[in-house]
C-alpha atoms as a PDB file:
ATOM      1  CA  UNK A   1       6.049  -5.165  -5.424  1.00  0.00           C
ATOM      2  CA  UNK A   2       3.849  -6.756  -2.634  1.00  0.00           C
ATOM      3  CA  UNK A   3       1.542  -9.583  -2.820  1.00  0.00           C
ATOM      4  CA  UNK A   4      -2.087  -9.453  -1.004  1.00  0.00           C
ATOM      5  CA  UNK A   5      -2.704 -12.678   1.126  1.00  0.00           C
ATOM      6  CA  UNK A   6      -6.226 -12.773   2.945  1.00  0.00           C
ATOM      7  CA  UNK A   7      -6.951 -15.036   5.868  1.00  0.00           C
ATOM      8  CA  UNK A   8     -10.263 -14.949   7.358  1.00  0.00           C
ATOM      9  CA  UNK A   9     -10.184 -11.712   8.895  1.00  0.00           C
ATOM     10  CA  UNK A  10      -7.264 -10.411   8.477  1.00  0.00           C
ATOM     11  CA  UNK A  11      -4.857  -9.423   5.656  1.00  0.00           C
ATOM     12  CA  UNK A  12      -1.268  -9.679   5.391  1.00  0.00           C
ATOM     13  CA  UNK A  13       0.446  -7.123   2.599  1.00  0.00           C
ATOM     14  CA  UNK A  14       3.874  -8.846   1.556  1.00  0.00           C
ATOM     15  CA  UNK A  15       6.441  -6.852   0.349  1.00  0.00           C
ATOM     16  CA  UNK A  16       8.716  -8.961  -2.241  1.00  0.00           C
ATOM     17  CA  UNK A  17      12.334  -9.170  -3.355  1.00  0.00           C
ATOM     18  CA  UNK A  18      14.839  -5.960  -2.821  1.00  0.00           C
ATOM     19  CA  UNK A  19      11.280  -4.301  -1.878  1.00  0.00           C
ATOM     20  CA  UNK A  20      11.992  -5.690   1.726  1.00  0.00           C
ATOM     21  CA  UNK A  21      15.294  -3.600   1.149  1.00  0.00           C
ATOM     22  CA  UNK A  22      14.468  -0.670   0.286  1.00  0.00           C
ATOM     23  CA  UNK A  23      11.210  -0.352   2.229  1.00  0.00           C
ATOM     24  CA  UNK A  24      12.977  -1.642   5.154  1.00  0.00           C
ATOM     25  CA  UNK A  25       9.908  -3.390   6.005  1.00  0.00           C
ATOM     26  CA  UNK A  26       8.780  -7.009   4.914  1.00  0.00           C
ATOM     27  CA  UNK A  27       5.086  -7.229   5.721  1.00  0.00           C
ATOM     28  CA  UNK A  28       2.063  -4.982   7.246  1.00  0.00           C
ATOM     29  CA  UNK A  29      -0.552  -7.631   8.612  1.00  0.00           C
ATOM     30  CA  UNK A  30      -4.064  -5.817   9.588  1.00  0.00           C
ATOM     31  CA  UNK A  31      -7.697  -6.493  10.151  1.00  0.00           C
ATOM     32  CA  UNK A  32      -9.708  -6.218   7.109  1.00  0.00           C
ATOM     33  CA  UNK A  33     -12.332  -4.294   8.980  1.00  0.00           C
ATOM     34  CA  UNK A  34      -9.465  -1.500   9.454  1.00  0.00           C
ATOM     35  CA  UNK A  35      -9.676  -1.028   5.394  1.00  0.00           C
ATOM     36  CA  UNK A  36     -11.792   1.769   4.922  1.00  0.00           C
ATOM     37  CA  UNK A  37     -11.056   1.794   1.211  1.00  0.00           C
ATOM     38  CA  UNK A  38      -9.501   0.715  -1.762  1.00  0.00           C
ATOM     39  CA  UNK A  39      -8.998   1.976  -5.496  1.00  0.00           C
ATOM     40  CA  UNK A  40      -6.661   2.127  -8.646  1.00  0.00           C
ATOM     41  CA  UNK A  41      -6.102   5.266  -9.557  1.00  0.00           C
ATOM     42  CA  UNK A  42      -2.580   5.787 -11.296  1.00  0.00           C
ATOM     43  CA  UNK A  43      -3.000   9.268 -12.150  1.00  0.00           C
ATOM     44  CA  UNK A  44      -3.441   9.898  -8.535  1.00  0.00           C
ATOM     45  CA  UNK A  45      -0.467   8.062  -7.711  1.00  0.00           C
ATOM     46  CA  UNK A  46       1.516   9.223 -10.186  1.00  0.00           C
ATOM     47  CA  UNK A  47       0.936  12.986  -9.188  1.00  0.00           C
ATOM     48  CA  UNK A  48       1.130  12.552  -5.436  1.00  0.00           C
ATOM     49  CA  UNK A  49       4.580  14.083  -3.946  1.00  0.00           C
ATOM     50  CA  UNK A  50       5.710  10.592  -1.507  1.00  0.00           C
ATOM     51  CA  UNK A  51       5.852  13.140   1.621  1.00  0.00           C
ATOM     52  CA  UNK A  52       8.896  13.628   4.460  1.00  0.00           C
ATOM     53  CA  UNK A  53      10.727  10.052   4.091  1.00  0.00           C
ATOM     54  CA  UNK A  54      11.203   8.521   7.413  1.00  0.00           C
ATOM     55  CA  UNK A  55      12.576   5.391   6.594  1.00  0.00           C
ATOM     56  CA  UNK A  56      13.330   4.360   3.026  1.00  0.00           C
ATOM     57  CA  UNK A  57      14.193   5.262  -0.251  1.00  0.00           C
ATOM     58  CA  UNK A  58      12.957   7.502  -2.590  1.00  0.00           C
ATOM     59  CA  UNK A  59      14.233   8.186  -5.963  1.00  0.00           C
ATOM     60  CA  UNK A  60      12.234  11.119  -7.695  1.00  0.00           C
ATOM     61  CA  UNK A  61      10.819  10.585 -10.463  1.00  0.00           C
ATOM     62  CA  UNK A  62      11.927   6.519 -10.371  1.00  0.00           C
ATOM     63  CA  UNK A  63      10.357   4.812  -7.074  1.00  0.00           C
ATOM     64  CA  UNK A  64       9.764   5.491  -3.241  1.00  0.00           C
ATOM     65  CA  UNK A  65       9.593   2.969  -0.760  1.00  0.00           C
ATOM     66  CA  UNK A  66       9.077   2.668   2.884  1.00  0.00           C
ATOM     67  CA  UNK A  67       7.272   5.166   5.713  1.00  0.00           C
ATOM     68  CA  UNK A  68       6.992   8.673   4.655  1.00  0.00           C
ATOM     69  CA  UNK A  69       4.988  11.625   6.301  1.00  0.00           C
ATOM     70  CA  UNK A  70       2.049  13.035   4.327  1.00  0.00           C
ATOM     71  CA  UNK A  71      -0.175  15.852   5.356  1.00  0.00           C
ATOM     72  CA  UNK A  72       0.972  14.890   9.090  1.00  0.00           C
ATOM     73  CA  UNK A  73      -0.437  11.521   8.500  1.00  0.00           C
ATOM     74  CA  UNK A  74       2.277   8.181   7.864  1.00  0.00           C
ATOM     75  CA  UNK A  75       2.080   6.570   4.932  1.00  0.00           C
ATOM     76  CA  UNK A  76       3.856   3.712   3.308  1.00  0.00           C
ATOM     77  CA  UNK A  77       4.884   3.421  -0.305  1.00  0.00           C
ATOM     78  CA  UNK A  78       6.287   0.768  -2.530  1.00  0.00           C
ATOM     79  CA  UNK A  79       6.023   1.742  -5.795  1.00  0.00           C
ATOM     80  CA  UNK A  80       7.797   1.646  -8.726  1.00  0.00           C
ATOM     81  CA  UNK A  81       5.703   2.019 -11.277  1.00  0.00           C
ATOM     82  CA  UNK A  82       2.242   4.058 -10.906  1.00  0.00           C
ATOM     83  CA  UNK A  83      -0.174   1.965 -13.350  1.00  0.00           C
ATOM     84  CA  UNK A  84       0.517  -1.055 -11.288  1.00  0.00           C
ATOM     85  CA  UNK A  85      -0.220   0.692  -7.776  1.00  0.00           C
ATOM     86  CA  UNK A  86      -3.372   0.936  -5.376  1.00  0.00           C
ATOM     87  CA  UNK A  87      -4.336   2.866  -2.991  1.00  0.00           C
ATOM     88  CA  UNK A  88      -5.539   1.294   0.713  1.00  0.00           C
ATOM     89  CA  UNK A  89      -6.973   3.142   3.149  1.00  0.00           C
ATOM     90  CA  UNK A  90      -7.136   2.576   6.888  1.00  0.00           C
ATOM     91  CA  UNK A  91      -8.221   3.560   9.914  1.00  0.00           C
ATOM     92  CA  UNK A  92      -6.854   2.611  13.274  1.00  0.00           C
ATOM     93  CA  UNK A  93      -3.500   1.729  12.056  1.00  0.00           C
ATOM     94  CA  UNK A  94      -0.315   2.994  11.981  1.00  0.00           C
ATOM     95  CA  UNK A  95      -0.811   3.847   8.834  1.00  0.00           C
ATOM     96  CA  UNK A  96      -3.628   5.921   6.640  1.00  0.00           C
ATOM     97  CA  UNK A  97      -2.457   4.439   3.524  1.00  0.00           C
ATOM     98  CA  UNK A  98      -1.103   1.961   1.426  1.00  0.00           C
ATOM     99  CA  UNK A  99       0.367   2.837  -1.859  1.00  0.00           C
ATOM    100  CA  UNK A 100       1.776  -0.243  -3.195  1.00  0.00           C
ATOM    101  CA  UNK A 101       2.350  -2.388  -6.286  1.00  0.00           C
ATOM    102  CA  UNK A 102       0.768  -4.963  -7.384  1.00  0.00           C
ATOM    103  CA  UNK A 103       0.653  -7.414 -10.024  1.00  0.00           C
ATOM    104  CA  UNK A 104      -3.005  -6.880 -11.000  1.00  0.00           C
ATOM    105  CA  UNK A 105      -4.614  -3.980  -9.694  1.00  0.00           C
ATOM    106  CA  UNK A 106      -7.947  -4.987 -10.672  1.00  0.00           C
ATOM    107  CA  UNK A 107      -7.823  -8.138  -9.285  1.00  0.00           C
ATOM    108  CA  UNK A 108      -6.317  -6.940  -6.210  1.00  0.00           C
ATOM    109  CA  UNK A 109      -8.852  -4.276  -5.704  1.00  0.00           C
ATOM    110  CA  UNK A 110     -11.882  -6.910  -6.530  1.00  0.00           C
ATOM    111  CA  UNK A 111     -10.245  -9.257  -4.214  1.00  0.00           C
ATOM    112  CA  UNK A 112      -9.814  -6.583  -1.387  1.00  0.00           C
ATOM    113  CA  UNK A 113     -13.524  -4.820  -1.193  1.00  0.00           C
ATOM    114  CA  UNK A 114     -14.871  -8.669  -1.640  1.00  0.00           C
ATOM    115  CA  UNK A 115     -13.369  -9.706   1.561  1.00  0.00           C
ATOM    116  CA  UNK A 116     -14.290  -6.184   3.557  1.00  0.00           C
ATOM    117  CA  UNK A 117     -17.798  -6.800   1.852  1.00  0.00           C
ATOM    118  CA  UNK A 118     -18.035 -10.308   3.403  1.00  0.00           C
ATOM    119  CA  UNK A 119     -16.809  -9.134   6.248  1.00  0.00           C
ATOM    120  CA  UNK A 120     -19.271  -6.535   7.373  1.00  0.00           C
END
């Protein structure tokens, strides 16, 4: 699970409990003006293969977390399960996406594109 923190203009993605763990990462801080989008779409998620794990774990079927290679792109995961998960995209980052949990997708998505709207 990761938590959403926004200061000014930047954002800070958290990644909570055993995430840290698994993910072998504990936070991704960024620029909001690097988000180029955001959405909840579970069916997405919950179709998409996680990619080439770099570093991580990923249990088919159960959760992935950590850096994984996509369509030659990196991408980080933290998911466990798909209905709570959004997708954030990026550009200039290490990163093209996030594909995280959250504890309110909705909110987290409103929260997000109100912050990159304010920003621009």
């Amino acid at each position: 699970m990761v938590s959403i923190n926004i200061d000014g203009d930047q954002v800070v993605f958290e990644v909570r409990g055993l995430d840290k763990l698994w993910a072998f990462r504990s936070s991704l801080q960024m620029p909001l003006a690097h988000i180029v989008g955001v959405e909840a779409n579970a069916d997405q998620v919950g179709r998409w293969w996680h990619g080439f794990k770099l570093l991580g774990t990923d249990v088919p079927g159960l959760f992935g977390a950590g850096t994984f290679r996509y369509d030659g792109e990196l991408v980080f995961w933290d998911v466990y399960n798909p209905a709570n998960a959004i997708i954030v995209s990026l550009d200039h980052e290490r990163y093209k996406k996030l594909i995280i949990e959250v504890d309110d997708p909705a909110d987290a998505v409103a929260r997000l594109q109100s912050a990159i709207a304010r920003g621009r």
